[in-house]
N, C-alpha and C. Protein backbone atom coordinates (compact mmCIF):
# COMPACT_ATOMS: atom_id res chain seq x y z
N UNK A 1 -133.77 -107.52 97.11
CA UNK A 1 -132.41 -107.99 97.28
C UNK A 1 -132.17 -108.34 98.75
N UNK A 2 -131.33 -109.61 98.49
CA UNK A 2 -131.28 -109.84 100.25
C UNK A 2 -130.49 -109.02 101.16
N UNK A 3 -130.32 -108.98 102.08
CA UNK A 3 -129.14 -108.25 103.47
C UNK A 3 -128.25 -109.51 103.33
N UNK A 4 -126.80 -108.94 103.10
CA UNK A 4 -125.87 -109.74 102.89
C UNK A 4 -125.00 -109.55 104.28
N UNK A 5 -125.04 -110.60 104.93
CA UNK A 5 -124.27 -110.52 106.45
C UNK A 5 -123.14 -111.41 106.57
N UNK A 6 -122.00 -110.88 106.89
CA UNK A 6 -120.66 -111.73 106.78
C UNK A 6 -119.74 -111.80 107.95
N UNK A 7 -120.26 -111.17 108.54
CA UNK A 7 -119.40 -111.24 110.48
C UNK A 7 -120.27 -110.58 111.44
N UNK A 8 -119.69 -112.07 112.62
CA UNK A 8 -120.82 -112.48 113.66
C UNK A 8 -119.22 -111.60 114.80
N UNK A 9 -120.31 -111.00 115.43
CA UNK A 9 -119.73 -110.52 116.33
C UNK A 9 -120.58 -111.08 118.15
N UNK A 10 -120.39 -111.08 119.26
CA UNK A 10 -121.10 -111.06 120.34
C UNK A 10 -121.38 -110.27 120.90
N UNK A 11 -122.51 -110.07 121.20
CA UNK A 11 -123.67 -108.45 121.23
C UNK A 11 -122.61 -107.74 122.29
N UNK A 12 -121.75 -108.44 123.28
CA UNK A 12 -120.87 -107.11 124.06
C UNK A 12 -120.00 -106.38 122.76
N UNK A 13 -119.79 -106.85 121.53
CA UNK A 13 -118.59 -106.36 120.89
C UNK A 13 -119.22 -105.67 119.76
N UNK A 14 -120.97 -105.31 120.16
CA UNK A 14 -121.47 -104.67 119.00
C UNK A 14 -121.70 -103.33 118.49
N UNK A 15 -120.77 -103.05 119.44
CA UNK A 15 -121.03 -101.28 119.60
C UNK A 15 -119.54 -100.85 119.63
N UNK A 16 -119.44 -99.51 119.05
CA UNK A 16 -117.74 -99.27 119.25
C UNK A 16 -117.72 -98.23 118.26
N UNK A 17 -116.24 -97.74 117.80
CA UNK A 17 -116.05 -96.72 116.62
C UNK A 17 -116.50 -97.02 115.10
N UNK A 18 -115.99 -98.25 114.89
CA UNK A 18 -116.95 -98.69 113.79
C UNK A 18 -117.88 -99.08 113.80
N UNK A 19 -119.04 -98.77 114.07
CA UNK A 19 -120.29 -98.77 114.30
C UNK A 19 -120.79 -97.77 113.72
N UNK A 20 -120.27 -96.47 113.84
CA UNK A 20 -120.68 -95.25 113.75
C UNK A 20 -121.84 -95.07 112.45
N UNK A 21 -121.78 -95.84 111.74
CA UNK A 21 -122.46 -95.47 110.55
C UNK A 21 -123.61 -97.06 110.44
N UNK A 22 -123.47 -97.83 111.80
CA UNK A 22 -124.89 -99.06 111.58
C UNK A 22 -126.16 -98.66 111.60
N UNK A 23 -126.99 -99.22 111.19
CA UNK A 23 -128.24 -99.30 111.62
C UNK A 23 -128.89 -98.59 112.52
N UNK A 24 -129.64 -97.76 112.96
CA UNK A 24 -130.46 -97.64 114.07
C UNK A 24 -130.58 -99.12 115.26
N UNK A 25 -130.50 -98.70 116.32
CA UNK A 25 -130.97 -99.90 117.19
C UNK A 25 -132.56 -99.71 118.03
N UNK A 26 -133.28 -99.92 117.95
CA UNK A 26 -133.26 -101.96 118.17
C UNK A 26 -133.26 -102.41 116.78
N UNK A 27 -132.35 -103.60 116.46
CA UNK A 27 -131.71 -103.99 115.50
C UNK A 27 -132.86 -104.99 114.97
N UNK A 28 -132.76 -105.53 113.75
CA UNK A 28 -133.90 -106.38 113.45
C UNK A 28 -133.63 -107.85 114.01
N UNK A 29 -134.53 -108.46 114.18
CA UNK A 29 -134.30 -110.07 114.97
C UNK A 29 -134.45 -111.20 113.93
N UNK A 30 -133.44 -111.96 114.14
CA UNK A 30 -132.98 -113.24 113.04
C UNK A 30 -133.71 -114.72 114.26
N UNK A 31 -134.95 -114.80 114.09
CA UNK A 31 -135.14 -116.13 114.97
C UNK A 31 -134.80 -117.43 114.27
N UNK A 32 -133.71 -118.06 115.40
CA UNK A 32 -132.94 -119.23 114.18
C UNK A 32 -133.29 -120.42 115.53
N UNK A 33 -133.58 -121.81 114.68
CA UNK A 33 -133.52 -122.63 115.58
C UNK A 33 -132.00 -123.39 116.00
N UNK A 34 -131.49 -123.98 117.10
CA UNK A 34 -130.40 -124.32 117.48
C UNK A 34 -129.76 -124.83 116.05
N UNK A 35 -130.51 -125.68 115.25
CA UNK A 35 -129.39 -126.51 113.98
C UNK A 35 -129.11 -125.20 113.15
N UNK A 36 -130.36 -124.24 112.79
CA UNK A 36 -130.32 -122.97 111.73
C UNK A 36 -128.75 -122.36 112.31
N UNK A 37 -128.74 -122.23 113.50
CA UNK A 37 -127.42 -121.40 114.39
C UNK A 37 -126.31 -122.27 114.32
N UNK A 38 -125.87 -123.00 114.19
CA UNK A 38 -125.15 -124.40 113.66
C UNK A 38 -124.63 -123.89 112.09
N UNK A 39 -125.00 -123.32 111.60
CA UNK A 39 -125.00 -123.30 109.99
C UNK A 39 -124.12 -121.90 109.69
N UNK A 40 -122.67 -121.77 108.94
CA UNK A 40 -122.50 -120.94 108.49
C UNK A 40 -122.79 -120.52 107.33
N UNK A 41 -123.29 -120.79 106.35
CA UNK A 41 -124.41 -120.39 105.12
C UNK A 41 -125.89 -120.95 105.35
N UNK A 42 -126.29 -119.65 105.08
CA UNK A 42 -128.14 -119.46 105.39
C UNK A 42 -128.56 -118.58 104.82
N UNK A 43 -129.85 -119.36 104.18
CA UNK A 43 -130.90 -118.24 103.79
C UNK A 43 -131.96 -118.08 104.84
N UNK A 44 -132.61 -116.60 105.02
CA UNK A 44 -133.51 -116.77 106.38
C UNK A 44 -134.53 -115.36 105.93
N UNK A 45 -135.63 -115.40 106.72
CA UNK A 45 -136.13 -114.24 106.31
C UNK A 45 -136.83 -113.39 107.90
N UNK A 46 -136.23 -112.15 107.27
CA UNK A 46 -136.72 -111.35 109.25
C UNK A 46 -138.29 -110.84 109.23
N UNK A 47 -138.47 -111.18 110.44
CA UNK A 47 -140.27 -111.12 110.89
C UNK A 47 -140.85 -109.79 109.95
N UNK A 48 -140.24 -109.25 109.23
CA UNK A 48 -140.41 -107.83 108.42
C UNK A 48 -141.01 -108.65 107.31
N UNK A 49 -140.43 -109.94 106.79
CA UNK A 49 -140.40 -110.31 105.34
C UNK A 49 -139.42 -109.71 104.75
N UNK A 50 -138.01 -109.48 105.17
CA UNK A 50 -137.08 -108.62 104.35
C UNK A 50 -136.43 -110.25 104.41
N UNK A 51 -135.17 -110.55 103.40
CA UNK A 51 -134.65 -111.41 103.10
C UNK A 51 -132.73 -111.37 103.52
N UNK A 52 -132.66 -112.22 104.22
CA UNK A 52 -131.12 -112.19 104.89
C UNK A 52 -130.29 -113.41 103.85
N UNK A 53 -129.10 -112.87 104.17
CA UNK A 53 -128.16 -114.28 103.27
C UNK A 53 -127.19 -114.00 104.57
N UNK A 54 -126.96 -114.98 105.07
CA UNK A 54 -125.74 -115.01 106.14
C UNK A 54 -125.20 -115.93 105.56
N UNK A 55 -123.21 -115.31 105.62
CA UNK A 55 -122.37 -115.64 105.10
C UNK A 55 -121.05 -115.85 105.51
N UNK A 56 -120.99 -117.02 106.44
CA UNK A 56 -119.74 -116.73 107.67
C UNK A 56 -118.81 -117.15 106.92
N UNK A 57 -117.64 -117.19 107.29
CA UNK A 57 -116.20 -118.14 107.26
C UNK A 57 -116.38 -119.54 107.84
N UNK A 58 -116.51 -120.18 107.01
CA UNK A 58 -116.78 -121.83 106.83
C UNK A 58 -116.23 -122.19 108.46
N UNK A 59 -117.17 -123.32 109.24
CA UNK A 59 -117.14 -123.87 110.36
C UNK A 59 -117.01 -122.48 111.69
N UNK A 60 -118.13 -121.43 111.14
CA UNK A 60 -118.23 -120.55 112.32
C UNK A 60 -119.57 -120.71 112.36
N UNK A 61 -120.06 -120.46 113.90
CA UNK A 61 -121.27 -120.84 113.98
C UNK A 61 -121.91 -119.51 114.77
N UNK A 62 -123.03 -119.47 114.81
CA UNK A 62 -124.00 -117.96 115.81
C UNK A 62 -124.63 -118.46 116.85
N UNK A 63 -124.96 -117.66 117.75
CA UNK A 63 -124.99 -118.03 118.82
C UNK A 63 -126.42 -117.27 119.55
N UNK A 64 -127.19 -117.63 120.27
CA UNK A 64 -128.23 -116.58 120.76
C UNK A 64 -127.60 -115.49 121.12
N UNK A 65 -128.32 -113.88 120.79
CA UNK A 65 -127.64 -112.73 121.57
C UNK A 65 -126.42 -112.36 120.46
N UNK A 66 -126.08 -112.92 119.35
CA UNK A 66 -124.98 -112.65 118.78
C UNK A 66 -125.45 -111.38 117.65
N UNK A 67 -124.78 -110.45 116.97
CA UNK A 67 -124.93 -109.31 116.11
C UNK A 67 -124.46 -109.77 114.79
N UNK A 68 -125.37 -109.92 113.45
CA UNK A 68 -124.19 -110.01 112.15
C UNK A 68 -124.12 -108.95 111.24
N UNK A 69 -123.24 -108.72 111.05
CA UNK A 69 -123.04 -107.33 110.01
C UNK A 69 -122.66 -107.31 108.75
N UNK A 70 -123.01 -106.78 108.24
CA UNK A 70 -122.90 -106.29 107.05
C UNK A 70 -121.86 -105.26 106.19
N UNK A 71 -121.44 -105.65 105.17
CA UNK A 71 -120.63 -104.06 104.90
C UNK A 71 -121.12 -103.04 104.74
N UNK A 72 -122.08 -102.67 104.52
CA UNK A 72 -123.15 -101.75 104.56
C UNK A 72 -123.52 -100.76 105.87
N UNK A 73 -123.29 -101.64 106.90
CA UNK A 73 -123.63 -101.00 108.56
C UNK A 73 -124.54 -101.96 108.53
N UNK A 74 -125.34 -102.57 108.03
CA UNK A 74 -126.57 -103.72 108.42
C UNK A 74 -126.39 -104.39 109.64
N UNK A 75 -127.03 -104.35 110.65
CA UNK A 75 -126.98 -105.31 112.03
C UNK A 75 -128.19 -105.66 112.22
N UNK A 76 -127.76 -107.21 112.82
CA UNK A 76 -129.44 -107.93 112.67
C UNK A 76 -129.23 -108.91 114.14
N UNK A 77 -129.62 -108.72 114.88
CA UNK A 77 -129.89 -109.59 116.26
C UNK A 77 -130.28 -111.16 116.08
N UNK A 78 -128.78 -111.91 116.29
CA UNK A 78 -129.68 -113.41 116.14
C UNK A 78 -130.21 -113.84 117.92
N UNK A 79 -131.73 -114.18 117.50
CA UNK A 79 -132.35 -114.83 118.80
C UNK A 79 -132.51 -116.33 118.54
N UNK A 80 -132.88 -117.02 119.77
CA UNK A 80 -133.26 -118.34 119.39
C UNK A 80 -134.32 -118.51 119.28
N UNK A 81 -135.24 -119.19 118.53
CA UNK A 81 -136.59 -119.11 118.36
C UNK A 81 -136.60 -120.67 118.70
N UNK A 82 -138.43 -120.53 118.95
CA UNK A 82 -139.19 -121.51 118.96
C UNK A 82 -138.68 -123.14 118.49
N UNK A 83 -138.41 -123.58 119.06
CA UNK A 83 -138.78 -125.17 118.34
C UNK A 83 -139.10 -126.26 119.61
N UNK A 84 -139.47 -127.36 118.99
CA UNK A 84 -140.06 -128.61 119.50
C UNK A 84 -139.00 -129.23 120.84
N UNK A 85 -139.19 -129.26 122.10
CA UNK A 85 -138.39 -129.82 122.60
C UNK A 85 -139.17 -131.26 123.67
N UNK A 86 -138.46 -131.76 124.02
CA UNK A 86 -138.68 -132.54 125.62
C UNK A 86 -138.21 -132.17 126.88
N UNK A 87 -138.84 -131.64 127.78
CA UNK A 87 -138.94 -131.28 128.89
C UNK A 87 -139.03 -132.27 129.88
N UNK A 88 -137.75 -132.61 130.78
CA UNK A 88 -137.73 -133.66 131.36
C UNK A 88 -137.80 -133.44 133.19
N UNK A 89 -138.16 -133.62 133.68
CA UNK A 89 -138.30 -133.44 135.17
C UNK A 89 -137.75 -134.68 136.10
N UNK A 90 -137.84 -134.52 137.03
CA UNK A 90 -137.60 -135.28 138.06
C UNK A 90 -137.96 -135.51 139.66
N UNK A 91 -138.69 -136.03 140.52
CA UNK A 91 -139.44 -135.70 141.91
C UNK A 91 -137.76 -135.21 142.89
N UNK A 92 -136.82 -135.71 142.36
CA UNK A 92 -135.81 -135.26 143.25
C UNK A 92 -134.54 -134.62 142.39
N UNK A 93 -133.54 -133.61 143.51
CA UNK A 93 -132.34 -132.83 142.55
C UNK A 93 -131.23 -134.42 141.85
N UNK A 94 -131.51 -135.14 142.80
CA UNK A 94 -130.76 -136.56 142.87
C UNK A 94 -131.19 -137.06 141.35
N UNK A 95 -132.69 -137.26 141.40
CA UNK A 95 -132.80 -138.43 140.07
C UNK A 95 -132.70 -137.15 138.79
N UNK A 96 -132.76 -135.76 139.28
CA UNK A 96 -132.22 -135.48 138.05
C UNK A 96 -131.38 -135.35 137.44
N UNK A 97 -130.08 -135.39 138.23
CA UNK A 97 -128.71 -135.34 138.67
C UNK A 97 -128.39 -136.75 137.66
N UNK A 98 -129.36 -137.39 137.70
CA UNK A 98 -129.19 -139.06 137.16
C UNK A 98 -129.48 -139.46 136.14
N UNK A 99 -130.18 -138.28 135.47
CA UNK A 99 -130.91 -138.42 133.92
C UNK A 99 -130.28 -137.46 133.55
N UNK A 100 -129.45 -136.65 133.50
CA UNK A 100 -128.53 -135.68 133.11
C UNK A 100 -126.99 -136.64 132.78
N UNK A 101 -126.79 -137.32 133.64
CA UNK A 101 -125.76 -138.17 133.61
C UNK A 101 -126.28 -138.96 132.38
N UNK A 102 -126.98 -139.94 132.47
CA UNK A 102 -126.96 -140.33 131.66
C UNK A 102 -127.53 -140.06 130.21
N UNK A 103 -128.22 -138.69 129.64
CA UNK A 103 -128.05 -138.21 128.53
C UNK A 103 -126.93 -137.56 128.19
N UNK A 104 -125.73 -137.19 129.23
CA UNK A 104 -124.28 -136.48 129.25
C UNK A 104 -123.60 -138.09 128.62
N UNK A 105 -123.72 -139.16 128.70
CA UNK A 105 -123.28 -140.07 128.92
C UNK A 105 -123.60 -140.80 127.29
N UNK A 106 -124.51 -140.14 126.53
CA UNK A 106 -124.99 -140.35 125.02
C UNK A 106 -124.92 -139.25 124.44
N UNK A 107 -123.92 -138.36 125.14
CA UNK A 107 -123.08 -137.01 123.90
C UNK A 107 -124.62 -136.14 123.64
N UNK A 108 -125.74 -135.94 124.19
CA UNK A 108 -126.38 -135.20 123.98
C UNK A 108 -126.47 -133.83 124.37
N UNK A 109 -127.04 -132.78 123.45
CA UNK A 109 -126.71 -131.55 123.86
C UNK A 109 -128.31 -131.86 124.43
N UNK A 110 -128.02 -130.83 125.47
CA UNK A 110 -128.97 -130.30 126.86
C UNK A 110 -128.82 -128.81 127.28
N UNK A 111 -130.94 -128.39 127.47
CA UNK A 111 -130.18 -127.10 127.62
C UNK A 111 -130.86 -127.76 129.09
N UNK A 112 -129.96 -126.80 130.49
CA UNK A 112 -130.40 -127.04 131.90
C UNK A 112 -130.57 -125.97 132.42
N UNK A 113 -132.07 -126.31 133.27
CA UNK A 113 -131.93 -125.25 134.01
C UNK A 113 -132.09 -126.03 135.70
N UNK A 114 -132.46 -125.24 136.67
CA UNK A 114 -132.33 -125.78 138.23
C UNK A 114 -133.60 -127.03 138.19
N UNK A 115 -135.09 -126.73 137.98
CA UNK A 115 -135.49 -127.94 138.10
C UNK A 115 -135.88 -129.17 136.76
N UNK A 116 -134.88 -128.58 135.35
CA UNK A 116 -135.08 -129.50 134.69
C UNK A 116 -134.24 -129.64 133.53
N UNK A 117 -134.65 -130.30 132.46
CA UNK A 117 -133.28 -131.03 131.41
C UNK A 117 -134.34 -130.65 129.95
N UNK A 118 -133.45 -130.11 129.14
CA UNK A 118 -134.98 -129.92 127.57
C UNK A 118 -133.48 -130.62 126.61
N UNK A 119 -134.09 -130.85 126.08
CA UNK A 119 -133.64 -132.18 124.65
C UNK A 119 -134.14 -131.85 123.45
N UNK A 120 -133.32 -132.08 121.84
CA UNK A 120 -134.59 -132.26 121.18
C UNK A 120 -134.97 -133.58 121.46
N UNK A 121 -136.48 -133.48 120.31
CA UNK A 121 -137.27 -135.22 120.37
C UNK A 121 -136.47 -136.04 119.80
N UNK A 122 -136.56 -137.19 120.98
CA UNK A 122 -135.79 -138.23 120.40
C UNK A 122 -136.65 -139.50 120.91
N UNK A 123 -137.55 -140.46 120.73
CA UNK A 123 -138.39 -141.40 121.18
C UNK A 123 -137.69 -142.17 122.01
N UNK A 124 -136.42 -142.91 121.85
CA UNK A 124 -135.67 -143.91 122.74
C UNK A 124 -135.09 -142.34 124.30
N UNK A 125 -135.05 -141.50 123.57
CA UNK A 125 -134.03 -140.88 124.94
C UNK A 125 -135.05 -140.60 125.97
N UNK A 126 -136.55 -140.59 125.48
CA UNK A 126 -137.85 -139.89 126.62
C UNK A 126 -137.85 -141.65 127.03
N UNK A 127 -138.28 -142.67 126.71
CA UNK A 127 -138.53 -144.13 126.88
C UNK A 127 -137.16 -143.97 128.14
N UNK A 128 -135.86 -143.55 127.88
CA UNK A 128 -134.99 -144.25 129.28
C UNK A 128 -135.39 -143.16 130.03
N UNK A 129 -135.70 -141.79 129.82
CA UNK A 129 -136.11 -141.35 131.39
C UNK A 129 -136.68 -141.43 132.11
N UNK A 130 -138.17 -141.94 131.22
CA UNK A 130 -139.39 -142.41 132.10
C UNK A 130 -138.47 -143.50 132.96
N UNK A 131 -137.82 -144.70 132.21
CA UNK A 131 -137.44 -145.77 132.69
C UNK A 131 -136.86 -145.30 134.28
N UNK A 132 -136.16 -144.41 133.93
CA UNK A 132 -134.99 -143.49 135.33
C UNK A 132 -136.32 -143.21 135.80
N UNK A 133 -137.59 -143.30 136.00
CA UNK A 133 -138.60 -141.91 136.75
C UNK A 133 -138.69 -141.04 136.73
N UNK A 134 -138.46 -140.67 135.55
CA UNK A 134 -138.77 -138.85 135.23
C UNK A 134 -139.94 -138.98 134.64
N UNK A 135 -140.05 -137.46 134.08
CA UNK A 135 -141.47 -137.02 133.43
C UNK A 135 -140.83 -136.91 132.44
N UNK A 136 -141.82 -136.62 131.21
CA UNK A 136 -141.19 -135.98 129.88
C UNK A 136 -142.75 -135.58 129.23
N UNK A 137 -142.21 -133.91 128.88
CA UNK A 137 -142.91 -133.33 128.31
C UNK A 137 -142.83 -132.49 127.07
N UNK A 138 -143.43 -132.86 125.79
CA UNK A 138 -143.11 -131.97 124.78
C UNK A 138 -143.30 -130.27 125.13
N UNK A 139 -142.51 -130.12 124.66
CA UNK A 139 -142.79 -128.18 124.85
C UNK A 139 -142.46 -127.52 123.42
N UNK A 140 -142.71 -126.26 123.60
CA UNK A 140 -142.30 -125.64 122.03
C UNK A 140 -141.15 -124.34 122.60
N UNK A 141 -140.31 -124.00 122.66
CA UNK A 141 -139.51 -122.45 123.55
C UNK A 141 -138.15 -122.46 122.76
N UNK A 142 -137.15 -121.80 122.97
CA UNK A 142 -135.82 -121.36 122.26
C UNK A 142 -135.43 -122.65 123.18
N UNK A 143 -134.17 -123.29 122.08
CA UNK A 143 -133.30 -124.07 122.70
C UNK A 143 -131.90 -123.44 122.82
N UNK A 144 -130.92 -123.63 123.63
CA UNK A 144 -130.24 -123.07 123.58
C UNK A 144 -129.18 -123.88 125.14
N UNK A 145 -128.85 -125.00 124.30
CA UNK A 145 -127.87 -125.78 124.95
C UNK A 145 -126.46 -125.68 125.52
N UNK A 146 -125.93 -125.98 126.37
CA UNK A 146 -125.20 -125.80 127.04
C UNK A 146 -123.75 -125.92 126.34
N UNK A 147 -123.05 -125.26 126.62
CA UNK A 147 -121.54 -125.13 125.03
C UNK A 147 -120.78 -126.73 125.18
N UNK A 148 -120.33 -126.70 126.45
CA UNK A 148 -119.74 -128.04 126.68
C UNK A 148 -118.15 -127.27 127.45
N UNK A 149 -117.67 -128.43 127.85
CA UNK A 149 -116.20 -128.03 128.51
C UNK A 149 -115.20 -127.15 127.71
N UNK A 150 -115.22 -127.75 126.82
CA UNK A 150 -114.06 -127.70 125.42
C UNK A 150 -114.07 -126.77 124.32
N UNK A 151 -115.68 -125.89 124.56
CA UNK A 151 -115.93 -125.09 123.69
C UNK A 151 -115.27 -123.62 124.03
N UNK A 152 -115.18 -123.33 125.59
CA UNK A 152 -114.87 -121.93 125.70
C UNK A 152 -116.36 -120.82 125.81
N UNK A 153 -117.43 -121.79 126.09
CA UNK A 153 -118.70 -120.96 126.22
C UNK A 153 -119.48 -121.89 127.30
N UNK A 154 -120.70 -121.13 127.65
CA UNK A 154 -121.69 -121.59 128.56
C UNK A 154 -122.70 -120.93 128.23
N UNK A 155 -123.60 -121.39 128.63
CA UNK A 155 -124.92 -120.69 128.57
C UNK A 155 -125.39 -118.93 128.74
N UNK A 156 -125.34 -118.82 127.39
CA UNK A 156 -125.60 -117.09 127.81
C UNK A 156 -124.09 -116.18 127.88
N UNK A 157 -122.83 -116.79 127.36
CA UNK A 157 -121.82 -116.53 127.48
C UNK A 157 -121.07 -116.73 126.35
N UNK A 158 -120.09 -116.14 125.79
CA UNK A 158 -119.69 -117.07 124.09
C UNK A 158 -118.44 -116.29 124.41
N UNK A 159 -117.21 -116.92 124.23
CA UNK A 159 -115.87 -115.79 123.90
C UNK A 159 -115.69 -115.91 122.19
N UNK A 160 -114.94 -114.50 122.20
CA UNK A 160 -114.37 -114.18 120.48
C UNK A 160 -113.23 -114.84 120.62
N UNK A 161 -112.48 -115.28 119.76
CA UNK A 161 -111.29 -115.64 119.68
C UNK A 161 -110.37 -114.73 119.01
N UNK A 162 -109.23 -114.20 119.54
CA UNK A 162 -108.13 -113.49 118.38
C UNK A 162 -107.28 -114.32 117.37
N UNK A 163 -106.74 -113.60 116.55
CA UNK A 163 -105.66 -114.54 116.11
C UNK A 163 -104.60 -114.99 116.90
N UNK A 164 -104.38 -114.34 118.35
CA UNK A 164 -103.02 -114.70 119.02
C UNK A 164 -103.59 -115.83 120.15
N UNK A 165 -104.67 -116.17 119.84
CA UNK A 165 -105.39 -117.51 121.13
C UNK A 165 -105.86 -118.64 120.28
N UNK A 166 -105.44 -118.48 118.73
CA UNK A 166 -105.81 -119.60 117.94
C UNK A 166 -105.06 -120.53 118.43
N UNK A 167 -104.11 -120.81 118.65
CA UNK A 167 -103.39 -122.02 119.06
C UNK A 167 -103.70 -122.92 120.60
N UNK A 168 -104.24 -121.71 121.29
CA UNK A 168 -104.70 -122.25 122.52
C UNK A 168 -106.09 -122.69 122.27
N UNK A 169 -107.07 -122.17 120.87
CA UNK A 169 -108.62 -122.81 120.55
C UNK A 169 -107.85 -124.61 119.77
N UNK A 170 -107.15 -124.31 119.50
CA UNK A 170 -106.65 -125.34 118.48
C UNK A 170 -106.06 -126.45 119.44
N UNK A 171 -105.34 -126.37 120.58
CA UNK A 171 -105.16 -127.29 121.40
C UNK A 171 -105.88 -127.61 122.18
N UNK A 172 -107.14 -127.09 122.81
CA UNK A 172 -108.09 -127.37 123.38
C UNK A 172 -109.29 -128.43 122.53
N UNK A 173 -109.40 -127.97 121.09
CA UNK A 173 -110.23 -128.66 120.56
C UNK A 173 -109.43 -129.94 120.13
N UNK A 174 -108.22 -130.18 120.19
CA UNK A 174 -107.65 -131.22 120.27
C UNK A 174 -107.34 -132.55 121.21
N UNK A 175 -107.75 -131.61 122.40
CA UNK A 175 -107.65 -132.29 123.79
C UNK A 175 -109.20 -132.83 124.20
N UNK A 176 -110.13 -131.71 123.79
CA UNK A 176 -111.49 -132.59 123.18
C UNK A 176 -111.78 -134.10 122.13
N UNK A 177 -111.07 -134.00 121.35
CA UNK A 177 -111.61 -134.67 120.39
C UNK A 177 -110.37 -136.37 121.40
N UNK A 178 -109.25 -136.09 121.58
CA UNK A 178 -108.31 -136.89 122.99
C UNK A 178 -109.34 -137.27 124.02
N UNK A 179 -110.38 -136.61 124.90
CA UNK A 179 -111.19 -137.06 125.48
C UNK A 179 -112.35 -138.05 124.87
N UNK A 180 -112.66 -137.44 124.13
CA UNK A 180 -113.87 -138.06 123.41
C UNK A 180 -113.56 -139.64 122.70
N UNK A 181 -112.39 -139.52 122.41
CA UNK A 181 -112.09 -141.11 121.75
C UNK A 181 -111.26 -142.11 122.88
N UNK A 182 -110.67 -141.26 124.22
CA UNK A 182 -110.62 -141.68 125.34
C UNK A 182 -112.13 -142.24 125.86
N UNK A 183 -112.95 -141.89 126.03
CA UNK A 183 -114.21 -141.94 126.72
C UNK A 183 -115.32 -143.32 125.39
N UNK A 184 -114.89 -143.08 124.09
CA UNK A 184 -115.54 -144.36 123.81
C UNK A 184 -114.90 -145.70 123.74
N UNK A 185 -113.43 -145.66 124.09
CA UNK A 185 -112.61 -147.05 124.03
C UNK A 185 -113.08 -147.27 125.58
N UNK A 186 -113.06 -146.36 126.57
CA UNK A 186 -113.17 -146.71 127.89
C UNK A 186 -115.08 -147.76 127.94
N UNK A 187 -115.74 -147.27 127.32
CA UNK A 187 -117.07 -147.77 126.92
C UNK A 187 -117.13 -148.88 126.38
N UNK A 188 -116.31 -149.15 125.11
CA UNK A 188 -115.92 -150.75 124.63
C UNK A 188 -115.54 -151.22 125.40
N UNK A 189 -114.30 -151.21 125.94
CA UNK A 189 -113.98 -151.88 127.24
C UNK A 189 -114.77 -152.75 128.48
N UNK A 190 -116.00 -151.61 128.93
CA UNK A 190 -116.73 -151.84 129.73
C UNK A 190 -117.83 -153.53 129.30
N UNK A 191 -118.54 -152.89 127.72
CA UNK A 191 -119.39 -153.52 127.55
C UNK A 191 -118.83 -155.26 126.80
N UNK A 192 -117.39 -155.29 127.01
CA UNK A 192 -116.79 -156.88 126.96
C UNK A 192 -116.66 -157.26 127.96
């Protein structure tokens, strides 16, 4: 029978009075790739061969480092695992500064670190960096992309939301979606 998991908590909020009766820790590890973590219904299975059903509240998503629980006490550590990326470099902070722009500039998620840019594979997006003078290199490592302005997260960072800050998640993701259709009329514009 599977482990039935129905709330994602963030590993600071995984410990407390109700806890008292979870799991033993170190907790078992859920390696999900960035789209798997994207997904609030999933079937998955932990490096044990035991069988998980994660079961969020429709349009919630997990996050690396995040805890899901169970009614039971079940806690299971989601990590990011392995997948296929492009590893992009640059001889200067400048031209990378410049291939960041312009994959920021085609809505792509990017994870960054100081000397470089990882992507998934995409054939046209490695073709314009070379074009810019970069490198590009397939790699295989956890992806784990950068939240964006509008999300309320960053890298390695995630906030919970209460019910009394829904309205402030709700106007923010509104003022997102205001940017975003700001930013492609400004683009039509350009290319007449």
């Amino acid at each position: 029978m599977a482990i039935m998991l129905n709330t994602r908590r963030a590993s600071h909020e995984a410990t407390g009075a109700d806890d008292a009766g979870a799991w033993p820790v170190p907790w078992p590890v859920l390696s999900l790739t960035c789209g798997e973590r994207q997904r609030s219904r999933l079937a998955a299975m932990l490096a044990d061969g035991r069988a998980v059903a994660v079961i969020l509240p429709r349009g919630e998503t997990m996050h690396h480092g995040d805890i899901l629980c169970g009614e039971a006490g079940e806690r299971v550590e989601v990590r990011a695992g392995d997948e296929d990326l492009l590893c992009m470099r640059a001889q200067s902070p400048l031209q990378l500064m410049r291939i960041v722009y312009h994959l920021a500039n085609r809505h792509v998620r990017a994870m960054l670190r100081e000397d470089a840019a990882y992507i998934e594979p995409d054939p046209v997006l490695a073709d314009m960096v070379l074009h810019l003078g970069g490198t590009v290199e397939r790699v295989r490592e956890p992806f784990i992309p950068e939240g964006g302005a509008y999300t309320g997260a960053h890298a390695g960072h995630h906030h919970h939301h209460h019910a009394d800050e829904c309205a402030d998640v709700v106007r923010d993701e509104a003022m997102g979606a205001l940017g975003e259709q700001l930013s492609i009329a400004a683009h039509a514009r350009n290319k007449s």
